[in-house]
Protein backbone atom coordinates (compact mmCIF):
# COMPACT_ATOMS: atom_id res chain seq x y z
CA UNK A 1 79.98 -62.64 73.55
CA UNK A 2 77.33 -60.99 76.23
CA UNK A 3 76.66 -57.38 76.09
CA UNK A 4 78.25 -55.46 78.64
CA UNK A 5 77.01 -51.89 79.59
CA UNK A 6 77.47 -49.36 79.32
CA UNK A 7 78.12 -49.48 75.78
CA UNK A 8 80.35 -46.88 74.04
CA UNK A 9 78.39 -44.87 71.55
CA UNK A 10 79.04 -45.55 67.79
CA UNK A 11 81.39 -43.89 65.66
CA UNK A 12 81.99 -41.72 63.70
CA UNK A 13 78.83 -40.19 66.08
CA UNK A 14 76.68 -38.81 63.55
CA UNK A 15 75.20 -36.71 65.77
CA UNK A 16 73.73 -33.78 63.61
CA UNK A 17 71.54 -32.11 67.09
CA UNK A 18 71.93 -32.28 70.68
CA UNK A 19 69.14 -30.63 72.55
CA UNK A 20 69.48 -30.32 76.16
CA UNK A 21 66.76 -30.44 78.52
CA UNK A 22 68.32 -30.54 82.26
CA UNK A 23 65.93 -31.03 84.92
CA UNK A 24 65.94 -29.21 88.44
CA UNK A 25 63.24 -30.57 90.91
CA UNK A 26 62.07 -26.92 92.54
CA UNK A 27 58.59 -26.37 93.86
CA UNK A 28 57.01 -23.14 94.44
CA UNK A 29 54.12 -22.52 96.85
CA UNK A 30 51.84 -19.74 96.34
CA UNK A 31 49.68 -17.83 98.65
CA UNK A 32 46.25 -17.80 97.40
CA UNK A 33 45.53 -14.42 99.87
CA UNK A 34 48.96 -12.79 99.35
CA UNK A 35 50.77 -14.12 96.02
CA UNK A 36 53.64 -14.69 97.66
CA UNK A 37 55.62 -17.30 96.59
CA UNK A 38 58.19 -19.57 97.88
CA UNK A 39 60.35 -22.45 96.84
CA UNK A 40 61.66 -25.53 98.15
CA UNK A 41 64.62 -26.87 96.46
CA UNK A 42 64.91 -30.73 96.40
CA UNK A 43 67.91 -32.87 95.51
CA UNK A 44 66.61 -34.16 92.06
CA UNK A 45 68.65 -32.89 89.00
CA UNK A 46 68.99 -34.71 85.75
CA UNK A 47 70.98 -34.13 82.78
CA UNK A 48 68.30 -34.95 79.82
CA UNK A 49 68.24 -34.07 75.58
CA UNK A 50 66.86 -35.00 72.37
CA UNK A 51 70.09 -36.83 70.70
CA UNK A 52 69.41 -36.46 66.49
CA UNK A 53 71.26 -38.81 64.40
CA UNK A 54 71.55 -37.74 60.95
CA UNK A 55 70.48 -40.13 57.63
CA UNK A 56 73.14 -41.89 55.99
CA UNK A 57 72.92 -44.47 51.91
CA UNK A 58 76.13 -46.15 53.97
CA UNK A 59 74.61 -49.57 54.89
CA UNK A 60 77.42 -49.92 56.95
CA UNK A 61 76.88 -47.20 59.51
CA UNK A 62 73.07 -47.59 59.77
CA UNK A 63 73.55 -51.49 60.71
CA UNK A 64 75.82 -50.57 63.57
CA UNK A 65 73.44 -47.95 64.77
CA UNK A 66 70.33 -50.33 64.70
CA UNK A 67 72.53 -53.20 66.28
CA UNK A 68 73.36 -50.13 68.86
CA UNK A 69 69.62 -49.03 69.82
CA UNK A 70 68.65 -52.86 70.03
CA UNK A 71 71.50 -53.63 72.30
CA UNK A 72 70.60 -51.29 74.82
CA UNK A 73 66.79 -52.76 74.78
CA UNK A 74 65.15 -50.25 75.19
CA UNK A 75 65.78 -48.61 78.46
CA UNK A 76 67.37 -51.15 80.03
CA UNK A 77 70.84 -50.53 79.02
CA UNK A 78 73.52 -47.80 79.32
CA UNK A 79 76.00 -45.95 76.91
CA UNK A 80 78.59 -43.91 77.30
CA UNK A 81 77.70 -39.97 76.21
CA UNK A 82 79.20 -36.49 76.04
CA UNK A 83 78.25 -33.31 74.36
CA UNK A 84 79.95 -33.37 71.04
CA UNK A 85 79.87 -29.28 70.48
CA UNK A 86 81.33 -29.24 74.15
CA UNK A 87 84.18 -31.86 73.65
CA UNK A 88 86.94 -29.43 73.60
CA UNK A 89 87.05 -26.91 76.92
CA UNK A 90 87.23 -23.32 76.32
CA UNK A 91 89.40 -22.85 79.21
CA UNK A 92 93.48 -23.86 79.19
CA UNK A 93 92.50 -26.91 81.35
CA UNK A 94 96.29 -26.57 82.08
CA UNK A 95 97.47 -28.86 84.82
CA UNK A 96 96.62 -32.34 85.75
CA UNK A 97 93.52 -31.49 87.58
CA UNK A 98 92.44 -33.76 90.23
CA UNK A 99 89.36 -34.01 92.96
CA UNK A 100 91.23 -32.35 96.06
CA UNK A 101 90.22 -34.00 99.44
CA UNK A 102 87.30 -36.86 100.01
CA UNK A 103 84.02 -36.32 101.37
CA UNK A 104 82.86 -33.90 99.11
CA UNK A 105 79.03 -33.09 98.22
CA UNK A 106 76.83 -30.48 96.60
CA UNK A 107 77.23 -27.75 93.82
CA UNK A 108 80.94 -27.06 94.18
CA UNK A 109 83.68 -29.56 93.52
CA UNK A 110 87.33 -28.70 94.78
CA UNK A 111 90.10 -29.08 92.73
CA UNK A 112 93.90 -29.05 92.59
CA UNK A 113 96.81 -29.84 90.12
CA UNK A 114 96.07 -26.85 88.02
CA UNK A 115 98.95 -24.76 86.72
CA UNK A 116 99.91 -22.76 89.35
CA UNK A 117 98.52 -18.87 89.16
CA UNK A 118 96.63 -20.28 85.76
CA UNK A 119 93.76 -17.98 84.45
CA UNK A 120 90.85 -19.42 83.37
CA UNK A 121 91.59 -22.82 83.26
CA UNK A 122 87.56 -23.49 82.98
CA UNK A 123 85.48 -21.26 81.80
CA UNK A 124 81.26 -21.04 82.51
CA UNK A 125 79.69 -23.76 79.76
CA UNK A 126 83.29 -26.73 79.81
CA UNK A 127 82.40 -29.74 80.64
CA UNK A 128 84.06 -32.26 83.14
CA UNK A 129 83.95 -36.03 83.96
CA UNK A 130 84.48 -37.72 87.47
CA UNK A 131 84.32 -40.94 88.18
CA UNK A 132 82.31 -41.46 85.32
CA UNK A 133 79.89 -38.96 85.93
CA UNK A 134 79.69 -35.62 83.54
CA UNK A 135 79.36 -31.88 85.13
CA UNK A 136 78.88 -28.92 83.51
CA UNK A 137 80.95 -25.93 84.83
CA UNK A 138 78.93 -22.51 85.80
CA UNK A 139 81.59 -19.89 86.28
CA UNK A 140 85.05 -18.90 84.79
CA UNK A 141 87.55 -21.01 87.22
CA UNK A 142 91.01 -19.36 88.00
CA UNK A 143 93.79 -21.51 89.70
CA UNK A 144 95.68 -20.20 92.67
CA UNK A 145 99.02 -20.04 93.50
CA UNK A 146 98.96 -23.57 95.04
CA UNK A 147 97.61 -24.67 91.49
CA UNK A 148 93.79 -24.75 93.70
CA UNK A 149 90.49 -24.05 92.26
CA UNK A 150 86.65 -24.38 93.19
CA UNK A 151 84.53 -25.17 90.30
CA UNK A 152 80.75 -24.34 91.01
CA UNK A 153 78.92 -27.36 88.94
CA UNK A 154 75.68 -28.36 87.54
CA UNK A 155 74.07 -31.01 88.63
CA UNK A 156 74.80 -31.55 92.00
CA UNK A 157 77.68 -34.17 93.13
CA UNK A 158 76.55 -37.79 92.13
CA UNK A 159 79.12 -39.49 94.53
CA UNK A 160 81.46 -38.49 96.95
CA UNK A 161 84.71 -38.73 94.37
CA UNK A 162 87.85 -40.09 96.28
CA UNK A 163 90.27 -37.74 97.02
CA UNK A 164 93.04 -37.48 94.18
CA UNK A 165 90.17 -38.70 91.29
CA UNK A 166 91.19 -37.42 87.73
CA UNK A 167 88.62 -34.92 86.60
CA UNK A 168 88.62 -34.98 82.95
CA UNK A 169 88.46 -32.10 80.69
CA UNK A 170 88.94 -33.08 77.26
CA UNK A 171 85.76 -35.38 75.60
CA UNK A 172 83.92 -35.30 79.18
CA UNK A 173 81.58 -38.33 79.30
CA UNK A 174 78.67 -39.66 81.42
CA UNK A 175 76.62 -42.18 81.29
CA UNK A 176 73.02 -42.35 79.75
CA UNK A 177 69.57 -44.46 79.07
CA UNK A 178 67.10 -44.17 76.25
CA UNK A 179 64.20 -42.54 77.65
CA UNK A 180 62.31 -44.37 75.60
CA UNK A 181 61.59 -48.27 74.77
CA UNK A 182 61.06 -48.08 71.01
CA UNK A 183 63.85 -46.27 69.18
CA UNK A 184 62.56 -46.20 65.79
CA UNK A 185 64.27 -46.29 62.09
CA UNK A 186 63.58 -46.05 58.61
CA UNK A 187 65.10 -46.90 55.75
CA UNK A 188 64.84 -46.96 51.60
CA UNK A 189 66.37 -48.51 49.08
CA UNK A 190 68.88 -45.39 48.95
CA UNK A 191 68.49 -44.34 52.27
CA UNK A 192 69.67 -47.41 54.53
CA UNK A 193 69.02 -45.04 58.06
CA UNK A 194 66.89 -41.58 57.50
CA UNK A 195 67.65 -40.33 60.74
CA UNK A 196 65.92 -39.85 63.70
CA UNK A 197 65.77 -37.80 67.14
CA UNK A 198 65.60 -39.78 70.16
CA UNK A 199 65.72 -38.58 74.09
CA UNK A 200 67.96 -40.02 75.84
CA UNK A 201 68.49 -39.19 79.95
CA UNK A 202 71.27 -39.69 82.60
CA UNK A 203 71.25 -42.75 84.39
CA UNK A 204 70.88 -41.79 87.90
């Protein structure tokens, strides 16, 4: 059977460290006579981290996480990821939120389907998925009375989402590459996988 990506990360995860290193593409220009600086704020943004997989004696689990890295060959092939601290919102996320009207770009993604008059149905740190692509919410989010809500976003808008897109809240997902072409692993007579770190970034 041919390998399809992206592929769905292994379970159970045994992710033991996730740490995130988002990149913003910013350049600042400084005055050599003055010291005045400015900046010029370019499109880039990429969600980026150091994924640690803890050490397991279960020959079992390490096989499927070797056969896992050497499917993806190196950084040729995509997985499915999400934040496993971040799974779970902190907000109600009542409703059944949806992308509300097409054509949308930028920091700011408009929503509706909330609960109507809901407090807090995000709050600054969830995550959300649309269309396959994962967001990280900046500020507490409050529903209107037509159930309505702007979420301000990090990074920017990968796609113009179609109007009426779910937006998931619950085990938010996106898609990532290794950042690297030789995942490594070790192993013992005891210890069939002793763990590793390895970056991984968003595929763009």
């Amino acid at each position: 059977m041919a390998i399809t990506y992206p592929l769905p990360w292994p379970t159970p995860h045994r992710i033991s460290e996730v740490a995130w290193a988002p990149r913003s593409v910013v350049a600042e220009n400084e005055s050599p006579f003055t010291v005045q600086t400015e900046r010029f704020v370019h499109q880039g943004m990429r969600l980026a981290c150091e994924v640690t997989v803890h050490r397991t004696t279960e020959r079992a689990i390490a096989e499927t996480f070797i056969a896992f890295f050497l499917s993806l060959n190196g950084m040729e092939g995509t997985f499915r990821f999400g934040d496993p601290a971040g799974a779970s919102p902190r907000g109600s996320a009542s409703g059944a939120p949806v992308v509300d009207g097409a054509g949308q770009s930028g920091r700011t993604l408009a929503a509706r389907g909330w609960t109507a008059s809901a407090a807090g149905v995000l709050l600054a740190g969830d995550w959300i998925e649309v269309e396959s692509w994962l967001y990280k919410v900046l500020t507490d989010t409050h529903a209107d009375g037509l159930g309505k809500a702007t979420l301000d976003i990090w990074p920017r808008l990968r796609t113009q989402p179609a109007d009426g897109a779910t937006i998931t809240t619950s085990a938010a997902r996106g898609t990532f590459r290794l950042a690297t072409n030789t995942p490594p692993w070790r192993a013992s007579r005891r210890v069939f996988w002793d763990g590793f770190t390895v970056p991984i970034v968003e595929a763009v």
